[in-house]
C-alpha atoms as a PDB file:
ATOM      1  CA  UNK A   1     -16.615  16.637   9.096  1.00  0.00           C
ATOM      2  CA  UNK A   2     -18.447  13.527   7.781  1.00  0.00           C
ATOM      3  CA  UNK A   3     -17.674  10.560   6.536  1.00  0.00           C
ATOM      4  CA  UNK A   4     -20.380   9.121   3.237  1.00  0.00           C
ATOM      5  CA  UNK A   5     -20.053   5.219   2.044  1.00  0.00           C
ATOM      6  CA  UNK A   6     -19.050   4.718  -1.617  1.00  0.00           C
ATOM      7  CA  UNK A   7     -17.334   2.061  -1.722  1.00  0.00           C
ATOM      8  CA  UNK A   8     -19.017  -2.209  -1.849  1.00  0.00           C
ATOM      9  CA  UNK A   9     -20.120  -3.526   1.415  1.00  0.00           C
ATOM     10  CA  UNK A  10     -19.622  -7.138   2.259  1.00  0.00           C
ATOM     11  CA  UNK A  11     -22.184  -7.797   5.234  1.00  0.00           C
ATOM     12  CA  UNK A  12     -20.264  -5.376   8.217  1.00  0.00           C
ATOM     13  CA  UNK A  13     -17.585  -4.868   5.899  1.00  0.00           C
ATOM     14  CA  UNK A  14     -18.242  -1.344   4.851  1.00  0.00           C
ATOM     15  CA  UNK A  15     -15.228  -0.693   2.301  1.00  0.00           C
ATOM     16  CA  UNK A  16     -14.864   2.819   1.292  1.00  0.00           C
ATOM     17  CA  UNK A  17     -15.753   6.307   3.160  1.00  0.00           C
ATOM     18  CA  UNK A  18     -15.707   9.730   1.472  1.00  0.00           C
ATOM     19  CA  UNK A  19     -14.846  12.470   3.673  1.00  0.00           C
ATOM     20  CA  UNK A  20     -16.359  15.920   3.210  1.00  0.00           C
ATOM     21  CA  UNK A  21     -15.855  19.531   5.401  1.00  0.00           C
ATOM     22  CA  UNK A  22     -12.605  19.398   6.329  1.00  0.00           C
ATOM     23  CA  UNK A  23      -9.517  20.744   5.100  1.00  0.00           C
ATOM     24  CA  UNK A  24      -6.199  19.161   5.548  1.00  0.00           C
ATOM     25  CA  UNK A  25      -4.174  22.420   4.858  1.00  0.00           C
ATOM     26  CA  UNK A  26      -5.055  23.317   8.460  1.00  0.00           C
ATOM     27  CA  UNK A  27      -4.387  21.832  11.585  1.00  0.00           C
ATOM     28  CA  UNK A  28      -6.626  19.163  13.004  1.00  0.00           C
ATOM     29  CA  UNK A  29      -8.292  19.316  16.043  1.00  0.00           C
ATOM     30  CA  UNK A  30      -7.626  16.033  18.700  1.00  0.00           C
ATOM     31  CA  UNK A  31     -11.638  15.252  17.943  1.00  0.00           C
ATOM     32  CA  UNK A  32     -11.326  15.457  14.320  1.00  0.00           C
ATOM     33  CA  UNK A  33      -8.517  13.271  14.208  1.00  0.00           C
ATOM     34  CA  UNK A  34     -10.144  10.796  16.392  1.00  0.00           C
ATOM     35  CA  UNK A  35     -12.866  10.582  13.911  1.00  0.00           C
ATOM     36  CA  UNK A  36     -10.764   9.847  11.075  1.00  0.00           C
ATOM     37  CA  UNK A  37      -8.914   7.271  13.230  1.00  0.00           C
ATOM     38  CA  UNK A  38     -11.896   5.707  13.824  1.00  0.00           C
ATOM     39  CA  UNK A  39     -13.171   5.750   9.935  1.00  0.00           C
ATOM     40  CA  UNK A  40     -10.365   4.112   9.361  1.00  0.00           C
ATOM     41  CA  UNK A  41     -10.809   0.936  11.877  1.00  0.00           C
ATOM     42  CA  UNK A  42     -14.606   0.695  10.465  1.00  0.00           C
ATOM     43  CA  UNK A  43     -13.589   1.654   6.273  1.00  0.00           C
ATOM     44  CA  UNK A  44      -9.710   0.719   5.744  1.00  0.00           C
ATOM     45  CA  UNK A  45     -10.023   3.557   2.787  1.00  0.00           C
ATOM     46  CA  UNK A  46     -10.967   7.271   3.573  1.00  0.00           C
ATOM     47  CA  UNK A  47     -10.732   9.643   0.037  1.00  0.00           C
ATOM     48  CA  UNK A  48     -10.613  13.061   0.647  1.00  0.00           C
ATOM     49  CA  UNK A  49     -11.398  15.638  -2.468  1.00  0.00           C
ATOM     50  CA  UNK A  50      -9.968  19.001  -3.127  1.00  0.00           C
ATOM     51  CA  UNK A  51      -6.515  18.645  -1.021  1.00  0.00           C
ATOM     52  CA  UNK A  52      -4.409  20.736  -2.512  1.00  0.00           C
ATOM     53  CA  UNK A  53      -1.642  20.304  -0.567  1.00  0.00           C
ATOM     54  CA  UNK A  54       1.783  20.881  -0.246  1.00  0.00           C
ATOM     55  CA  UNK A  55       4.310  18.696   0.881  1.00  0.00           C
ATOM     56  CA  UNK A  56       4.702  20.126   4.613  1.00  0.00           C
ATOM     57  CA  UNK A  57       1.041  20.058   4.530  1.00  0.00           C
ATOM     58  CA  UNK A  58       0.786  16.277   3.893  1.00  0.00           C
ATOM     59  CA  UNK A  59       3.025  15.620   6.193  1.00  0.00           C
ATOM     60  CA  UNK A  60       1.751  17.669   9.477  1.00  0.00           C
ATOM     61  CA  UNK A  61      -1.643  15.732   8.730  1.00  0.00           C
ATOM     62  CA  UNK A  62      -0.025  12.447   8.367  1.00  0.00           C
ATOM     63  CA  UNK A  63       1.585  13.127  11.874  1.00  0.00           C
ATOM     64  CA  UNK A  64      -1.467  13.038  13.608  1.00  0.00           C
ATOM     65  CA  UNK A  65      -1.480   9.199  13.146  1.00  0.00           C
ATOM     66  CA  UNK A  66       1.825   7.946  14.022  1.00  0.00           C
ATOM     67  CA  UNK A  67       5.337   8.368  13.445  1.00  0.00           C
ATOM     68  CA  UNK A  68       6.439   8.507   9.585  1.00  0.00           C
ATOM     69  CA  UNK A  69       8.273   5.834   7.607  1.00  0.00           C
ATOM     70  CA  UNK A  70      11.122   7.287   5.699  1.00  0.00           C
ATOM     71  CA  UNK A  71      11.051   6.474   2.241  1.00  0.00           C
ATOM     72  CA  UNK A  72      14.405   4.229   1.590  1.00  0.00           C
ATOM     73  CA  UNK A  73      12.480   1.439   0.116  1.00  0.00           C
ATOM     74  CA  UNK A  74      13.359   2.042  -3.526  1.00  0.00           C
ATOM     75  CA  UNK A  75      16.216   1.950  -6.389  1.00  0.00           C
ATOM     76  CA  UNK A  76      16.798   5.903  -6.276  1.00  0.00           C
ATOM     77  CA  UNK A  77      20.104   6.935  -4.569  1.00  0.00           C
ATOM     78  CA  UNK A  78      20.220   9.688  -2.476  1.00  0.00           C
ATOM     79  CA  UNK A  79      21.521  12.660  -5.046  1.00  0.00           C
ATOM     80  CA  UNK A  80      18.659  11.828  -7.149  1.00  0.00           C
ATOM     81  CA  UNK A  81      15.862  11.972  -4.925  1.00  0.00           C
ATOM     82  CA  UNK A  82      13.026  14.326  -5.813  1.00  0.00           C
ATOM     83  CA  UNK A  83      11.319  15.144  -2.877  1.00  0.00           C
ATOM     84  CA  UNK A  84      12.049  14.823   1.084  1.00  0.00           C
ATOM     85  CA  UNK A  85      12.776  11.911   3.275  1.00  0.00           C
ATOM     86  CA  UNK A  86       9.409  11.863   4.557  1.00  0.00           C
ATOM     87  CA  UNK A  87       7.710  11.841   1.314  1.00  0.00           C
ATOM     88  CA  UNK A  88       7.360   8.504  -1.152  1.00  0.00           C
ATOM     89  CA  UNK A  89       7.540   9.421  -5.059  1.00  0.00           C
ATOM     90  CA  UNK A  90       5.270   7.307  -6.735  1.00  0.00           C
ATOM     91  CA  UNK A  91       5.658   9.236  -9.928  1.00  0.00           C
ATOM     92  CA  UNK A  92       7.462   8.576 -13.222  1.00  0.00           C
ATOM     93  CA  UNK A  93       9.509  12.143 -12.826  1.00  0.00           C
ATOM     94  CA  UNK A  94      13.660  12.674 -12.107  1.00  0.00           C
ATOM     95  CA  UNK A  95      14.856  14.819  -9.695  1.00  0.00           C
ATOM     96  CA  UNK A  96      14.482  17.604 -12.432  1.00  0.00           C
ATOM     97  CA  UNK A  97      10.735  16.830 -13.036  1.00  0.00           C
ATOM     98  CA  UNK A  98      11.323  15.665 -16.590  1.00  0.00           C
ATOM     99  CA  UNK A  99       9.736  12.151 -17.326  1.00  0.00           C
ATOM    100  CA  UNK A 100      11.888   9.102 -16.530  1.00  0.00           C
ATOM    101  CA  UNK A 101      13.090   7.236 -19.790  1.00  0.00           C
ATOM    102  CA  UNK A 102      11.897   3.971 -20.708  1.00  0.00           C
ATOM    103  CA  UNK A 103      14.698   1.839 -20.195  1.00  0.00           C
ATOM    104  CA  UNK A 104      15.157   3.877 -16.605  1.00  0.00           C
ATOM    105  CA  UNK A 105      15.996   1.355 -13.695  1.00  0.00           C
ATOM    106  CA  UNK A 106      13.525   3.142 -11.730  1.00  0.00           C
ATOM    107  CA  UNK A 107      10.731   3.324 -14.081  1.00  0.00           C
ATOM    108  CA  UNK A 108      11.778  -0.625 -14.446  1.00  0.00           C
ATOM    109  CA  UNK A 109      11.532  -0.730 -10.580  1.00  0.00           C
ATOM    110  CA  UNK A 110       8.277   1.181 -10.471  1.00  0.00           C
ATOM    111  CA  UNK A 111       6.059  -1.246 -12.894  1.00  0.00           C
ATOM    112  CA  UNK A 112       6.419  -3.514  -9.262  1.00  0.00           C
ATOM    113  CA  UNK A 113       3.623  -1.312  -8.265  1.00  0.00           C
ATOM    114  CA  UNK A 114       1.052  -2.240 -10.849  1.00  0.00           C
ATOM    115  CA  UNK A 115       1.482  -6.054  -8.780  1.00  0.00           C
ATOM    116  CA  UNK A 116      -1.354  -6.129  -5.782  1.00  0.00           C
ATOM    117  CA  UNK A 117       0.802  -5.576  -2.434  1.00  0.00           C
ATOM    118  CA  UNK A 118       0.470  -4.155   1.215  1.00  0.00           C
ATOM    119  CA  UNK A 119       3.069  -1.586   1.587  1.00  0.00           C
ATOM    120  CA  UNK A 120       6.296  -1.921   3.687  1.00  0.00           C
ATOM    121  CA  UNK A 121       5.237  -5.587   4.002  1.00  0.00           C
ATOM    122  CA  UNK A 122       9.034  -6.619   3.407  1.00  0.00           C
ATOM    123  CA  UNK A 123       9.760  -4.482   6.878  1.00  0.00           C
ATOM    124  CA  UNK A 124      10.033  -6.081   9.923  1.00  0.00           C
ATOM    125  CA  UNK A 125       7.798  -2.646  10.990  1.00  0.00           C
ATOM    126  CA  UNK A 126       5.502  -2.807   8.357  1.00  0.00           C
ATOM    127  CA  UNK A 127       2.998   0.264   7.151  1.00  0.00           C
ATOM    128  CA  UNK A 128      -0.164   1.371   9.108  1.00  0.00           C
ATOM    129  CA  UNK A 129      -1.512   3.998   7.199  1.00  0.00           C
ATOM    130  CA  UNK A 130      -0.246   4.959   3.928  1.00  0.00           C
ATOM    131  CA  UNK A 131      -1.819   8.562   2.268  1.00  0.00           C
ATOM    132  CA  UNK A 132      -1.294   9.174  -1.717  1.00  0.00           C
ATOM    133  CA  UNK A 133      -1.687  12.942  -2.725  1.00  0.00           C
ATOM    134  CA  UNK A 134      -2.210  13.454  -6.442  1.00  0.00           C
ATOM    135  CA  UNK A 135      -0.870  16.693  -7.584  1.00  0.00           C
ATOM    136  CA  UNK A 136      -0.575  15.405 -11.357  1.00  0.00           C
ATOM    137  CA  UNK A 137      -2.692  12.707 -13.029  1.00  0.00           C
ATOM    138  CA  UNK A 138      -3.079  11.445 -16.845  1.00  0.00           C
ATOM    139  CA  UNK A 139      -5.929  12.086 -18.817  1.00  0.00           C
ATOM    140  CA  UNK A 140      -6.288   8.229 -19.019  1.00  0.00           C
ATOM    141  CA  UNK A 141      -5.346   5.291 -16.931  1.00  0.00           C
ATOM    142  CA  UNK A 142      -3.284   5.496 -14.040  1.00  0.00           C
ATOM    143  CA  UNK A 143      -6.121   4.426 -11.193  1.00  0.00           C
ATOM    144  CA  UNK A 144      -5.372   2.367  -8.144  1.00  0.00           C
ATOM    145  CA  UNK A 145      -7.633  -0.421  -7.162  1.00  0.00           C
ATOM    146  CA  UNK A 146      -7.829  -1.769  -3.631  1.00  0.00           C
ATOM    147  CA  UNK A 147      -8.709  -5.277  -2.312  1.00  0.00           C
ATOM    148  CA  UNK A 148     -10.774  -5.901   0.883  1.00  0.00           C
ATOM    149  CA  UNK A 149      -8.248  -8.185   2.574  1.00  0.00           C
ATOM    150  CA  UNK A 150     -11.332  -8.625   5.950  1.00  0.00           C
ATOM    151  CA  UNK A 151     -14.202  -9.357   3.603  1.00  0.00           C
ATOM    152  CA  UNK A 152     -12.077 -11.738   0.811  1.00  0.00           C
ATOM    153  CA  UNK A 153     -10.803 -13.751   4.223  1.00  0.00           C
ATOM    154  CA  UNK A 154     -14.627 -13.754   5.860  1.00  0.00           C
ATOM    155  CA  UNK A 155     -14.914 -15.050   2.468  1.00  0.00           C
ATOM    156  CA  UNK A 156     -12.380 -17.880   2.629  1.00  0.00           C
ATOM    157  CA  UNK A 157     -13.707 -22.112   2.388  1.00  0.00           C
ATOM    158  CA  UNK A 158     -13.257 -22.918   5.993  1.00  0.00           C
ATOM    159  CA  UNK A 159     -10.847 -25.745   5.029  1.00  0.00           C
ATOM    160  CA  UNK A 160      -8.572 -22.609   3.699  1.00  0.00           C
ATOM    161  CA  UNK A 161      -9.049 -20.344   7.027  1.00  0.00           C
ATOM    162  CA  UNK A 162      -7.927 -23.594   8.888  1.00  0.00           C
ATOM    163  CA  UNK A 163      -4.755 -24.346   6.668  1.00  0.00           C
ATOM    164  CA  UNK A 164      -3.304 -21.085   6.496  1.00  0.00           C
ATOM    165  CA  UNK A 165      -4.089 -20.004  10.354  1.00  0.00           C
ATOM    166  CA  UNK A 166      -0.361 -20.570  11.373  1.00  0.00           C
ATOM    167  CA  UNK A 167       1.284 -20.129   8.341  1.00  0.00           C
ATOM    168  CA  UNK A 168       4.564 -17.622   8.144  1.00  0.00           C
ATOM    169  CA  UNK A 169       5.233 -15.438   4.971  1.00  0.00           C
ATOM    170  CA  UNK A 170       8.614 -14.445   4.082  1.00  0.00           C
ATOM    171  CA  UNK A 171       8.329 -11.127   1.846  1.00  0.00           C
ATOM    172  CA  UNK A 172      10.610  -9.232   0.040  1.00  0.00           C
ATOM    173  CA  UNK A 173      10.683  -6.433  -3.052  1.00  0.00           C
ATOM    174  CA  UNK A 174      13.599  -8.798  -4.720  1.00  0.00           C
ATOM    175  CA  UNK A 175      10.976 -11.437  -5.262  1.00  0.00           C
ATOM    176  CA  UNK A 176       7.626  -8.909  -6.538  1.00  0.00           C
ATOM    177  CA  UNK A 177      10.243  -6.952  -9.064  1.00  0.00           C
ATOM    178  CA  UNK A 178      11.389 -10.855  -9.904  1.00  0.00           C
ATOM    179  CA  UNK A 179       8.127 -11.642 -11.025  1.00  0.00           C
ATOM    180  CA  UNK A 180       8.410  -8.622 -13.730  1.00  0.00           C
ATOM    181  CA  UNK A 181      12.034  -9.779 -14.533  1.00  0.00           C
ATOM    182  CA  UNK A 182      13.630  -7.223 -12.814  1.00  0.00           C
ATOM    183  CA  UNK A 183      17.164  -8.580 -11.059  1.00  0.00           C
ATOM    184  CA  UNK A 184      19.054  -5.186 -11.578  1.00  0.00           C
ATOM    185  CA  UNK A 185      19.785  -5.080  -7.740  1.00  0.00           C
ATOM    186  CA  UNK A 186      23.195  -4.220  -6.724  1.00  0.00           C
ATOM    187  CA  UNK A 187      24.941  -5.707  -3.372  1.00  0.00           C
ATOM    188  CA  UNK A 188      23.939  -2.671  -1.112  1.00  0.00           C
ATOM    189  CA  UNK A 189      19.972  -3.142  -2.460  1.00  0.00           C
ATOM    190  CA  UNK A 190      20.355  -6.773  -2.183  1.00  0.00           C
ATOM    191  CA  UNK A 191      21.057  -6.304   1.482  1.00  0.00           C
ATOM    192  CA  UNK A 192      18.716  -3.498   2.462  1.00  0.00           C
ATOM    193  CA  UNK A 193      16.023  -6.042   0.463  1.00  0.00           C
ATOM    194  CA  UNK A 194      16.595  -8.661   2.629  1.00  0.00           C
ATOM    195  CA  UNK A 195      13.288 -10.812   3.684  1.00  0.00           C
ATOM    196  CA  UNK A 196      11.421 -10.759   6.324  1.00  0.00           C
ATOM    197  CA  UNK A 197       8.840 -13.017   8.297  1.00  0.00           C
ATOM    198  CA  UNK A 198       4.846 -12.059   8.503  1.00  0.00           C
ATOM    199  CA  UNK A 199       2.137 -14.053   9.694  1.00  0.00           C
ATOM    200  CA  UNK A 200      -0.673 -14.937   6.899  1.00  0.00           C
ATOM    201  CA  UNK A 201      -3.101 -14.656   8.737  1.00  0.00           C
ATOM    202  CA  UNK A 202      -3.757 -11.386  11.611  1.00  0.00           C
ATOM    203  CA  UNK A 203      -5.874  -9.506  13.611  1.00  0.00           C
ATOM    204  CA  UNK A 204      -6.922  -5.750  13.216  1.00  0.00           C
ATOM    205  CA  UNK A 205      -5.552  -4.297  16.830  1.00  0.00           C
ATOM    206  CA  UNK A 206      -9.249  -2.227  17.397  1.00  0.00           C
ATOM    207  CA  UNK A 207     -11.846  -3.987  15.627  1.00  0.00           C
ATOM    208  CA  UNK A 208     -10.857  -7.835  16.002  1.00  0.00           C
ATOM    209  CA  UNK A 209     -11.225  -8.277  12.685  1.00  0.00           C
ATOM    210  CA  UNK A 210      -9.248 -11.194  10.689  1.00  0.00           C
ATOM    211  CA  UNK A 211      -7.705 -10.154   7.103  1.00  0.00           C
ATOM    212  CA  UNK A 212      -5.312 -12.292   5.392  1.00  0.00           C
ATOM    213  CA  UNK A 213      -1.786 -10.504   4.683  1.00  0.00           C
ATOM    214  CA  UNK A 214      -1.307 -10.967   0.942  1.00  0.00           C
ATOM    215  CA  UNK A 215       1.205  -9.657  -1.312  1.00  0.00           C
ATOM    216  CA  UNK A 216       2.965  -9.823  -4.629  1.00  0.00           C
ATOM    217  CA  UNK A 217       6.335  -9.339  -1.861  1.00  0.00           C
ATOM    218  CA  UNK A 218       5.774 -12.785  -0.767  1.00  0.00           C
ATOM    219  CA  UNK A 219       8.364 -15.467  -1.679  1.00  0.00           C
ATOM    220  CA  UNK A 220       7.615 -18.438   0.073  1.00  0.00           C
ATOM    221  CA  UNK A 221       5.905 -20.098   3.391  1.00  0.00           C
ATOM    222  CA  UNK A 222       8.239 -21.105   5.538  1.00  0.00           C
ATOM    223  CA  UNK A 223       9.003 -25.056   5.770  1.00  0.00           C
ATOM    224  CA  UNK A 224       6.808 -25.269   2.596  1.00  0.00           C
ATOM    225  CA  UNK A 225       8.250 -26.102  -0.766  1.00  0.00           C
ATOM    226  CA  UNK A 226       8.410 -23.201  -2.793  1.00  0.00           C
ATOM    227  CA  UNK A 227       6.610 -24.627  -5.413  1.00  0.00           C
ATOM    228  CA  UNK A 228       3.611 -25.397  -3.090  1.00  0.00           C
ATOM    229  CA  UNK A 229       4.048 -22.009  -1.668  1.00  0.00           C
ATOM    230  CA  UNK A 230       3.725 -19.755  -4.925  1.00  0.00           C
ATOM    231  CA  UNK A 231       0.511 -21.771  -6.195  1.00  0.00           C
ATOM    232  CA  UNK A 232      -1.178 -21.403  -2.213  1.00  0.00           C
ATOM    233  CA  UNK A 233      -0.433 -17.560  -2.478  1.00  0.00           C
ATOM    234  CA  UNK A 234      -1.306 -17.533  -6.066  1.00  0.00           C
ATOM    235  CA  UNK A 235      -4.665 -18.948  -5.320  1.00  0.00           C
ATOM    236  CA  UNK A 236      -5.093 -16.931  -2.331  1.00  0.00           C
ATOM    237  CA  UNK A 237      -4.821 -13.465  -4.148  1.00  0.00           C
ATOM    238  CA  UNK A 238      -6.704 -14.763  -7.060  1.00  0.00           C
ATOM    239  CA  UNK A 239      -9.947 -14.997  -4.460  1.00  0.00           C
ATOM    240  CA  UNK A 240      -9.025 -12.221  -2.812  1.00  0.00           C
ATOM    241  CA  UNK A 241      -8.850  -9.768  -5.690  1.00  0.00           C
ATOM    242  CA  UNK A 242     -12.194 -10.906  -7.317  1.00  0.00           C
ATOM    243  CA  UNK A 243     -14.429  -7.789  -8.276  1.00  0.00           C
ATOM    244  CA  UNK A 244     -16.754  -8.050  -5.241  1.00  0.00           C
ATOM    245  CA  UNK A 245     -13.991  -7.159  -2.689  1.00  0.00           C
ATOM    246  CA  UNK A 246     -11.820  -4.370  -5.019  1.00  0.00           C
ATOM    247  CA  UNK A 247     -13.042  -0.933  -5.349  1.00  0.00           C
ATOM    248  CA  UNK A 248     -11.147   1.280  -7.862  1.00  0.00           C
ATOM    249  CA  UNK A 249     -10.140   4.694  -7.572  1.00  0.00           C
ATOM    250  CA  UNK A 250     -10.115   7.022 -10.255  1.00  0.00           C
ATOM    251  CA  UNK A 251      -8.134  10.076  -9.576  1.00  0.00           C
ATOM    252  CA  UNK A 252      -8.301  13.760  -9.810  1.00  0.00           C
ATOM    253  CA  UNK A 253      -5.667  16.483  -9.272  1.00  0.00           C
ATOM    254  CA  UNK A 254      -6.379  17.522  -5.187  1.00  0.00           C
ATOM    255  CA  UNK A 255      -7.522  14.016  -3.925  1.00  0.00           C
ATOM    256  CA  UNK A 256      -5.612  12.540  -0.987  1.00  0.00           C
ATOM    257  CA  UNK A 257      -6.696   9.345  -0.462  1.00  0.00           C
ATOM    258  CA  UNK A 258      -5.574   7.107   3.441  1.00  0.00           C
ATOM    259  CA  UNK A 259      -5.385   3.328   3.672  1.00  0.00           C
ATOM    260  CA  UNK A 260      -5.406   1.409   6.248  1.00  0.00           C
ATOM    261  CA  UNK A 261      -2.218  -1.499   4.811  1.00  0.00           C
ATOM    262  CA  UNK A 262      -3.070  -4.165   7.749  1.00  0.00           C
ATOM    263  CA  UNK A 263      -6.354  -4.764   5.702  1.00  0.00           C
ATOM    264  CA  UNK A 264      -5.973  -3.948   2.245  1.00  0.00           C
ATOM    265  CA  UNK A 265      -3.521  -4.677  -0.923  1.00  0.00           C
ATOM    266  CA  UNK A 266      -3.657  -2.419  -3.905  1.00  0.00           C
ATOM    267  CA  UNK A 267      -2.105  -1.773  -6.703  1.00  0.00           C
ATOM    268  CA  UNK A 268      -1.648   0.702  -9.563  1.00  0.00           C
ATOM    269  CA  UNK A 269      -3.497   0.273 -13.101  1.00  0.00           C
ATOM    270  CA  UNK A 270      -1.367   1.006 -16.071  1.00  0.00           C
ATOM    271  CA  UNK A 271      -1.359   4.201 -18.573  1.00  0.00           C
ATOM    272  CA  UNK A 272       1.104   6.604 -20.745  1.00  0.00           C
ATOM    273  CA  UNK A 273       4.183   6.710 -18.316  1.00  0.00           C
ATOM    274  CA  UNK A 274       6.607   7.999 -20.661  1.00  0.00           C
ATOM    275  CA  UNK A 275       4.118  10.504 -22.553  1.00  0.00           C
ATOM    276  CA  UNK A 276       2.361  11.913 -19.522  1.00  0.00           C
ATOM    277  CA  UNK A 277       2.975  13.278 -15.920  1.00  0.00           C
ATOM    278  CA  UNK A 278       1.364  11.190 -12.955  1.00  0.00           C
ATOM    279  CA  UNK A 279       2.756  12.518  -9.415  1.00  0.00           C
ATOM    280  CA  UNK A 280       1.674  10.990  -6.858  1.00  0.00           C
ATOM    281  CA  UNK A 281       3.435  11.782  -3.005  1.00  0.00           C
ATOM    282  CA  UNK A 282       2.886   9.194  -0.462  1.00  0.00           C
ATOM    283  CA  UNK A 283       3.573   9.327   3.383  1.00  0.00           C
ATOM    284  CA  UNK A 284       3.509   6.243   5.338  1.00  0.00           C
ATOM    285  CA  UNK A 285       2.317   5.751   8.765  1.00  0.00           C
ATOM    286  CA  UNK A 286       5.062   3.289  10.777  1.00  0.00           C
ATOM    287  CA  UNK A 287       2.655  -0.025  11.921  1.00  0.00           C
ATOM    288  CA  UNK A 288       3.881  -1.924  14.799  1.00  0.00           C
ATOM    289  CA  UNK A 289       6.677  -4.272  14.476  1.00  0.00           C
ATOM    290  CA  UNK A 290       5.848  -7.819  13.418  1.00  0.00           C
ATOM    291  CA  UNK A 291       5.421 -10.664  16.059  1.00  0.00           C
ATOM    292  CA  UNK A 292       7.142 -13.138  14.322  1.00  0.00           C
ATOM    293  CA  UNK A 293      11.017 -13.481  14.851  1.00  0.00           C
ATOM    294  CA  UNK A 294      13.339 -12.477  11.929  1.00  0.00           C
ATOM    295  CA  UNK A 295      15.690 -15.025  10.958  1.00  0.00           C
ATOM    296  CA  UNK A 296      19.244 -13.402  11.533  1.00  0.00           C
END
């Protein structure tokens, strides 16, 4: 296996790795693992070509770095889920693989993921890794971009880094599918949505590296106006996502592509969602839970 940088470099910041001789339909020995582990603390975002994989597949390789999320975090109920528990559909597809119609609440739920976020961020255990297998893509559109969250805070005025070193987040999905107008939550979703408390500002676990935790999930500071809070985080993702720190993936059918969600945001570019077939399976690595005490 080795690892080849493609993606910007920011000084130490080293962005994007591609990974070649290895195939993820097989097991993984503990060294190769270890070596994608460790990619991962120096990269934040490993892409893997030619992984066609199946579900069970995706998942065994997922294991290797922690235990799984389940995927609960959405507006489908349980009858019409598509694929497993373990598995995230980021597609536009019904349980019956037949495009979702415009006016669909979960295609209306979905657009949320064209807005740059971290995922799981509204979990008190939010993400580690997450790892998106494309097994359908459009002819056009469709890419997901991802944001240096290390290098755009390295990159932060030092009047910023010292106004935001305390500050606490509260983050939710009610407020990013706000944003797009979307209040079609029932009481059940309402609940399971609830906020929760991050820290702005943390430290990678292995490399002691600072990243600022930014989101499109994030509501408010807490004992800051709103106001005052939406224009800081505004401001804060507008630096963040400026073209030096993003690199943009363009996808192909077989790619499997790992992020590392303490140091990154993404987010999904648009294209023909109720003409073509984009289906995407994501598993989710559980992260550690947050430091910061929930309100009750």
């Amino acid at each position: 296996m080795d690892i080849r940088h493609i993606g910007p470099c920011n000084g130490e910041f080293a962005f994007v790795g591609e990974v070649g001789g290895i195939d993820l339909r097989t097991p993984l020995a503990p060294d190769t693992a270890a070596a994608i582990e460790a990619g991962m603390d120096r990269y934040a975002i490993l892409v893997f070509h030619d992984q066609h994989v199946t579900d069970a597949q995706q998942v065994a390789f997922s294991l290797n770095f922690g235990a799984l999320e389940p995927s609960l975090a959405n507006v489908t109920k349980p009858q019409d889920r598509r694929l497993e528990l373990n598995i995230a559909d980021i597609s536009n597809l019904d349980k019956n693989n037949r495009l979702l119609g415009r006016d669909d609440k979960r295609r209306m739920f979905n657009l949320g993921n064209m807005l740059w976020h971290s995922d799981s961020s509204f979990k008190a255990t939010p993400a580690k890794y997450s790892l998106l297998s494309a097994r359908a893509v459009p002819a056009k559109g469709g890419e997901t971009q991802f944001a240096d969250m290390r290098a755009a805070y390295a990159a932060f005025p030092d009047d910023i880094k010292a106004q935001i070193e305390d500050l606490i987040t509260e983050h939710s999905l009610l407020y990013s599918r706000s944003l797009l107008g979307f209040a079609a939550f029932d009481d059940e979703e309402r609940r399971a949505f609830a906020p929760v408390l991050q820290r702005l500002v943390r430290r990678h676990p292995v490399t002691g590296r600072r990243s600022a935790f930014l989101s499109s999930h994030i509501g408010t500071i807490v004992g800051w106006p709103v106001p005052e809070a939406r224009a800081l985080i505004r401001d804060l993702v507008e630096m963040a996502t400026q073209p030096q720190f993003v690199h943009t993936h363009h996808w192909r059918a077989g790619d499997l592509v790992m992020w590392d969600n303490r140091v990154t945001m993404h987010r999904a570019r648009r294209y023909n969602d109720t003409g073509e077939v984009r289906d995407m399976r994501r598993t989710t690595v559980e992260g550690t839970p947050t430091v910061v005490p929930q309100a009750a």
